[in-house]
Protein backbone atom coordinates (compact mmCIF):
# COMPACT_ATOMS: atom_id res chain seq x y z
CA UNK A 1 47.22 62.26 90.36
CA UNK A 2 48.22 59.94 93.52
CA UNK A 3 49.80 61.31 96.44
CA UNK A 4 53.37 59.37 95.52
CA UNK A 5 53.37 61.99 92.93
CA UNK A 6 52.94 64.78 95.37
CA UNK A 7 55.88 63.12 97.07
CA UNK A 8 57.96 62.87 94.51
CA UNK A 9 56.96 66.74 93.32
CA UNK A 10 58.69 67.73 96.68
CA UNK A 11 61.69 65.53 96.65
CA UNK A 12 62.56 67.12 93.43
CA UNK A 13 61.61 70.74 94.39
CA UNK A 14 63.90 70.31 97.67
CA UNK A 15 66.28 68.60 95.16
CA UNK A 16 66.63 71.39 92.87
CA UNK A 17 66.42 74.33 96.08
CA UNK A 18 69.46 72.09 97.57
CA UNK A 19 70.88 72.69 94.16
CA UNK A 20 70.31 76.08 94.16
CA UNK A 21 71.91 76.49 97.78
CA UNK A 22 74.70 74.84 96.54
CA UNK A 23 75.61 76.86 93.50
CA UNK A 24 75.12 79.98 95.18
CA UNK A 25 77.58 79.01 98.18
CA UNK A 26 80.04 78.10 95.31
CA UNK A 27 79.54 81.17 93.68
CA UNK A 28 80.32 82.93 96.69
CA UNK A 29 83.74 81.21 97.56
CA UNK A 30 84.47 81.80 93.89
CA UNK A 31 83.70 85.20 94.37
CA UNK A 32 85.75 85.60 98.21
CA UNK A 33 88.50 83.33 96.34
CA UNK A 34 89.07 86.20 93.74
CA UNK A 35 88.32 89.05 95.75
CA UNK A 36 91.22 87.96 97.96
CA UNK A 37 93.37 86.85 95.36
CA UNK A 38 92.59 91.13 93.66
CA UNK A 39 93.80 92.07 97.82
CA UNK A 40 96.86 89.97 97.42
CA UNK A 41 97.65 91.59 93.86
CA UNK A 42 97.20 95.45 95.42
CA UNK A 43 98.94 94.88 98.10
CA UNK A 44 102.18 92.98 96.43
CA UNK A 45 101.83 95.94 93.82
CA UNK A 46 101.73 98.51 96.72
CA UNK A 47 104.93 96.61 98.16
CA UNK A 48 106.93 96.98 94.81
CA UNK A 49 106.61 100.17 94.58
CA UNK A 50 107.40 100.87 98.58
CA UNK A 51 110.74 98.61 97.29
CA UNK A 52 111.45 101.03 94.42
CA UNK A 53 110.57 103.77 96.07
CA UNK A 54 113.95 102.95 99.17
CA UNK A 55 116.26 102.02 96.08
CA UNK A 56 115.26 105.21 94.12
CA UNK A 57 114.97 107.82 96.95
CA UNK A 58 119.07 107.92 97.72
CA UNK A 59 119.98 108.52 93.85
CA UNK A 60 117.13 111.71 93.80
CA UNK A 61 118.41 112.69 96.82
CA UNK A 62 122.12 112.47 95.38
CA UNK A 63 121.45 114.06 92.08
CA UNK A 64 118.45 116.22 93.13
CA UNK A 65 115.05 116.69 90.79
CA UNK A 66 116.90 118.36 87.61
CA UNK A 67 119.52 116.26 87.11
CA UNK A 68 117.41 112.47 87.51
CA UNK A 69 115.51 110.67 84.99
CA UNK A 70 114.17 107.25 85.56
CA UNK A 71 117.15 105.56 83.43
CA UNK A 72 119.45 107.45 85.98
CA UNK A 73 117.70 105.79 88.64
CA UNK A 74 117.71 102.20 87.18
CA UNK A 75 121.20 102.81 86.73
CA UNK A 76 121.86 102.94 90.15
CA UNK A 77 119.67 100.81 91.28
CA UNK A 78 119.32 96.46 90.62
CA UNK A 79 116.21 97.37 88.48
CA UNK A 80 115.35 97.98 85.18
CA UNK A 81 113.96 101.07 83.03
CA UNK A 82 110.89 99.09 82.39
CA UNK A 83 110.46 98.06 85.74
CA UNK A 84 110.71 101.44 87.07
CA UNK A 85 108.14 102.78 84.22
CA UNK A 86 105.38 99.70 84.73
CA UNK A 87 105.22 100.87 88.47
CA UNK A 88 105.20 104.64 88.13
CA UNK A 89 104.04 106.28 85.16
CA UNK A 90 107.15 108.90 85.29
CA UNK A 91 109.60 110.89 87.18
CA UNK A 92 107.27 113.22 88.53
CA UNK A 93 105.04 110.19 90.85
CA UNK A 94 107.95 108.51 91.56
CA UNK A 95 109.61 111.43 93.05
CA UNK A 96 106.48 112.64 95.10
CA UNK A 97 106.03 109.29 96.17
CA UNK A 98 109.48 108.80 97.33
CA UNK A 99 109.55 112.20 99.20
CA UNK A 100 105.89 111.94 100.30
CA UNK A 101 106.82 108.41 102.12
CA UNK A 102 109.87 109.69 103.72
CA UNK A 103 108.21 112.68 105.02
CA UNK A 104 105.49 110.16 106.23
CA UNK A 105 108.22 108.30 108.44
CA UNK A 106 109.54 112.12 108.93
CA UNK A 107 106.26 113.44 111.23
CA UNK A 108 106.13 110.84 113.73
CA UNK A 109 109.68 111.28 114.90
CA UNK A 110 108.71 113.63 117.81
CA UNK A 111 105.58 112.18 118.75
CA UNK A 112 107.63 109.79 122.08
CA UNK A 113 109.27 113.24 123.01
CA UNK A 114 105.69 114.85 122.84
CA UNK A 115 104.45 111.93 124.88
CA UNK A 116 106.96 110.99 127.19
CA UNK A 117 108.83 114.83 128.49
CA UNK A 118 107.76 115.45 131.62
CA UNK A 119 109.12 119.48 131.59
CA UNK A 120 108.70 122.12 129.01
CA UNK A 121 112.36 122.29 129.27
CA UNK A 122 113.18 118.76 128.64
CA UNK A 123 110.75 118.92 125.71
CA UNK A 124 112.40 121.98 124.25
CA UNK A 125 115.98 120.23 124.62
CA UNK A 126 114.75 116.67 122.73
CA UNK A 127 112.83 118.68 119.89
CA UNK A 128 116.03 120.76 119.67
CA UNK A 129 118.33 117.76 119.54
CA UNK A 130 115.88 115.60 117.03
CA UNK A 131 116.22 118.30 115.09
CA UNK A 132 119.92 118.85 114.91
CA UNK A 133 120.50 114.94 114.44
CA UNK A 134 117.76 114.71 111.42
CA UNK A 135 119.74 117.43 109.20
CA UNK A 136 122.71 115.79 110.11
CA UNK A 137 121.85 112.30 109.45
CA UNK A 138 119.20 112.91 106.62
CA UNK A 139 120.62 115.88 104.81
CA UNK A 140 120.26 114.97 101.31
CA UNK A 141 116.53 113.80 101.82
CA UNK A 142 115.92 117.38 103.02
CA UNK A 143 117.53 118.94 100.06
CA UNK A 144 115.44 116.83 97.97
CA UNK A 145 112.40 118.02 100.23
CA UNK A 146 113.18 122.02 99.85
CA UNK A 147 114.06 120.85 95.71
CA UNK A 148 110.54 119.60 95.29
CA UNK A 149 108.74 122.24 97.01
CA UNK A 150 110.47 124.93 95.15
CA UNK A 151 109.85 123.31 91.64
CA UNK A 152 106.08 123.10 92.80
CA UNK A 153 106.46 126.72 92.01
CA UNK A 154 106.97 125.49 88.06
CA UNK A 155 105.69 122.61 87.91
CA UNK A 156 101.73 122.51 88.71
CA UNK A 157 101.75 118.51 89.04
CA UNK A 158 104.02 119.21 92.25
CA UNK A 159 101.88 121.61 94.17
CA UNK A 160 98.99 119.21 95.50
CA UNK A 161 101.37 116.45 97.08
CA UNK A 162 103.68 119.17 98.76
CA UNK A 163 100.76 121.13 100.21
CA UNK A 164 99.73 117.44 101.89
CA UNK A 165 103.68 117.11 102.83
CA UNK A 166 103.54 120.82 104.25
CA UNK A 167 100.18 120.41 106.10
CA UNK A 168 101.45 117.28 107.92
CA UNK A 169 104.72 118.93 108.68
CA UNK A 170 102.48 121.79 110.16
CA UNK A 171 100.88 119.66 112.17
CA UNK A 172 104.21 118.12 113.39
CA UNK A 173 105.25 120.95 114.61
CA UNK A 174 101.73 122.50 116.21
CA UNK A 175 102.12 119.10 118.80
CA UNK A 176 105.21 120.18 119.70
CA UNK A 177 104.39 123.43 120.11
CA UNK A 178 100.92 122.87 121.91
CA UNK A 179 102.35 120.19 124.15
CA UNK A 180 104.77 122.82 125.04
CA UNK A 181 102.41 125.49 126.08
CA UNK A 182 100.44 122.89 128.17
CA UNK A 183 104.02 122.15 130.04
CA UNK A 184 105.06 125.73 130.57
CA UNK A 185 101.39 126.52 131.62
CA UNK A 186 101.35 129.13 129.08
CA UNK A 187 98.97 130.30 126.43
CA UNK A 188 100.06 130.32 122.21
CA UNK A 189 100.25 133.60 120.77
CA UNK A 190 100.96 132.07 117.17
CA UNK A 191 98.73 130.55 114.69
CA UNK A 192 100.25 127.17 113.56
CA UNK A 193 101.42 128.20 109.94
CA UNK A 194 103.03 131.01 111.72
CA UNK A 195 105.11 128.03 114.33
CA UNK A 196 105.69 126.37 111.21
CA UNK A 197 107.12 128.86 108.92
CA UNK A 198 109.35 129.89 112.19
CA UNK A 199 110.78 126.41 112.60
CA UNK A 200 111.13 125.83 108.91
CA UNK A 201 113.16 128.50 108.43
CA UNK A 202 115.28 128.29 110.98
CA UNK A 203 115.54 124.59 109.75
CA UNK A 204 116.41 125.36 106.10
CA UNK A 205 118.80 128.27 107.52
CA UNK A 206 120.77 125.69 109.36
CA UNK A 207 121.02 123.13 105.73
CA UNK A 208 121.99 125.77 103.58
CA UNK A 209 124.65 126.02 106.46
CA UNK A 210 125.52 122.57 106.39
CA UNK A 211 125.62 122.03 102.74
CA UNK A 212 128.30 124.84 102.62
CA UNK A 213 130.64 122.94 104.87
CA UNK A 214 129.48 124.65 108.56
CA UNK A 215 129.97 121.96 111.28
CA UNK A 216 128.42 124.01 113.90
CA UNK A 217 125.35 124.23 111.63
CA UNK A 218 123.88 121.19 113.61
CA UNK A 219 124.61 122.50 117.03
CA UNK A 220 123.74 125.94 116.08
CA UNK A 221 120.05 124.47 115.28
CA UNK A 222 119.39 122.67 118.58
CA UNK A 223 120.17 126.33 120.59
CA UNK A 224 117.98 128.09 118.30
CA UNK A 225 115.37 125.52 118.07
CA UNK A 226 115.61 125.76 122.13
CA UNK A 227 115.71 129.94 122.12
CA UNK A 228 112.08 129.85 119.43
CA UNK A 229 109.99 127.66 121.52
CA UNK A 230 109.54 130.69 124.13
CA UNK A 231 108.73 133.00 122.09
CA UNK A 232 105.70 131.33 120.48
CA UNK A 233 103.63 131.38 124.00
CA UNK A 234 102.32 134.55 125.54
């Protein structure tokens, strides 16, 4: 065998490993092409169901858990039953996602105050005051919030997203409470489920209040808000 066949051995090798190269680099576009088209998919689906979630959240928080189904919802809403049911499987995920992304936006509303007081005092005044303009302006999404948590009590598929909810609202309030001690040069003498069940109560005290027509319920808050801080430290 001449050496032109040698030659022409290796043109057709490189020919066919250039081949090769080539298929495999259009394989994987192919492959980044539908991986990103999947991303594009998730996240539109993701953005639906952040879009149902605002148009739904105001009729639960209107009607409360008992009295809403998802046909109630579409009702008041511009979308349909079927829309409603092909992004969340029933009442029960749409609800604890609705509350659970509220309460998301809910936990970083003191985190400036936490960052940016410069005195224990002006620190208790803001959390006092964020608190007292949250029940007022957000009342019915904390009615749904105290709803949900007490049907968690019934209802078992409840009780894992509102211990999340509860843990995050914990934490919330162990910033404000830690930043607090570091301002007043003071040690905590509560645990942080301890600062929390203080502060919700006093919180849920003050709705109840509001709900029945009290219009010092709000301003009533902020002073006790102010008068609890204290007497978590040592």
């Amino acid at each position: 065998m001449g050496p032109w066949h040698t030659s022409a051995e290796a043109v057709q090798h490189e020919a066919g490993g250039l081949t090769v190269d080539r298929d495999k680099a259009l394989t994987e576009v192919e492959e980044r092409k539908r991986e990103r088209i999947a991303r594009r998919q998730v996240d539109k689906f993701a953005e639906r169901r952040d879009q149902l979630a605002v148009a739904a959240l105001q009729t639960l928080a209107e009607l409360g858990y008992a009295n809403t189904s998802l046909r109630d919802i579409a009702h008041h809403s511009e979308f349909s039953h079927g829309v409603l049911h092909y992004y969340f499987a029933d009442k029960f995920e749409l609800i604890t996602y609705c509350v659970r992304q509220y309460k998301a936006e809910c936990v970083t509303r003191y985190d400036a105050i936490v960052t940016t007081s410069a005195t224990a005092d002006e620190l208790r005044a803001e959390f006092g005051a964020i608190m007292a303009g949250t029940l007022r302006d957000d009342v019915t999404m904390h009615r749904l919030w105290y709803d949900l948590r007490n049907q968690s009590q019934f209802e078992e598929r409840f009780r894992t997203d509102v211990a999340d909810i509860d843990q995050s609202l914990e934490r919330m309030i162990w910033r404000i409470v830690t930043r607090y001690a570091e301002l007043s040069g003071r040690d905590i003498a509560v645990t942080a489920p301890f600062a929390y069940a203080l502060c919700d109560g006093v919180f849920q005290h003050a709705l109840l209040r509001y709900l029945a027509g009290d219009t010092t319920a709000t301003q009533a808050l902020a002073e006790q808000v102010k008068r609890l801080l204290p007497t978590l430290l040592g």
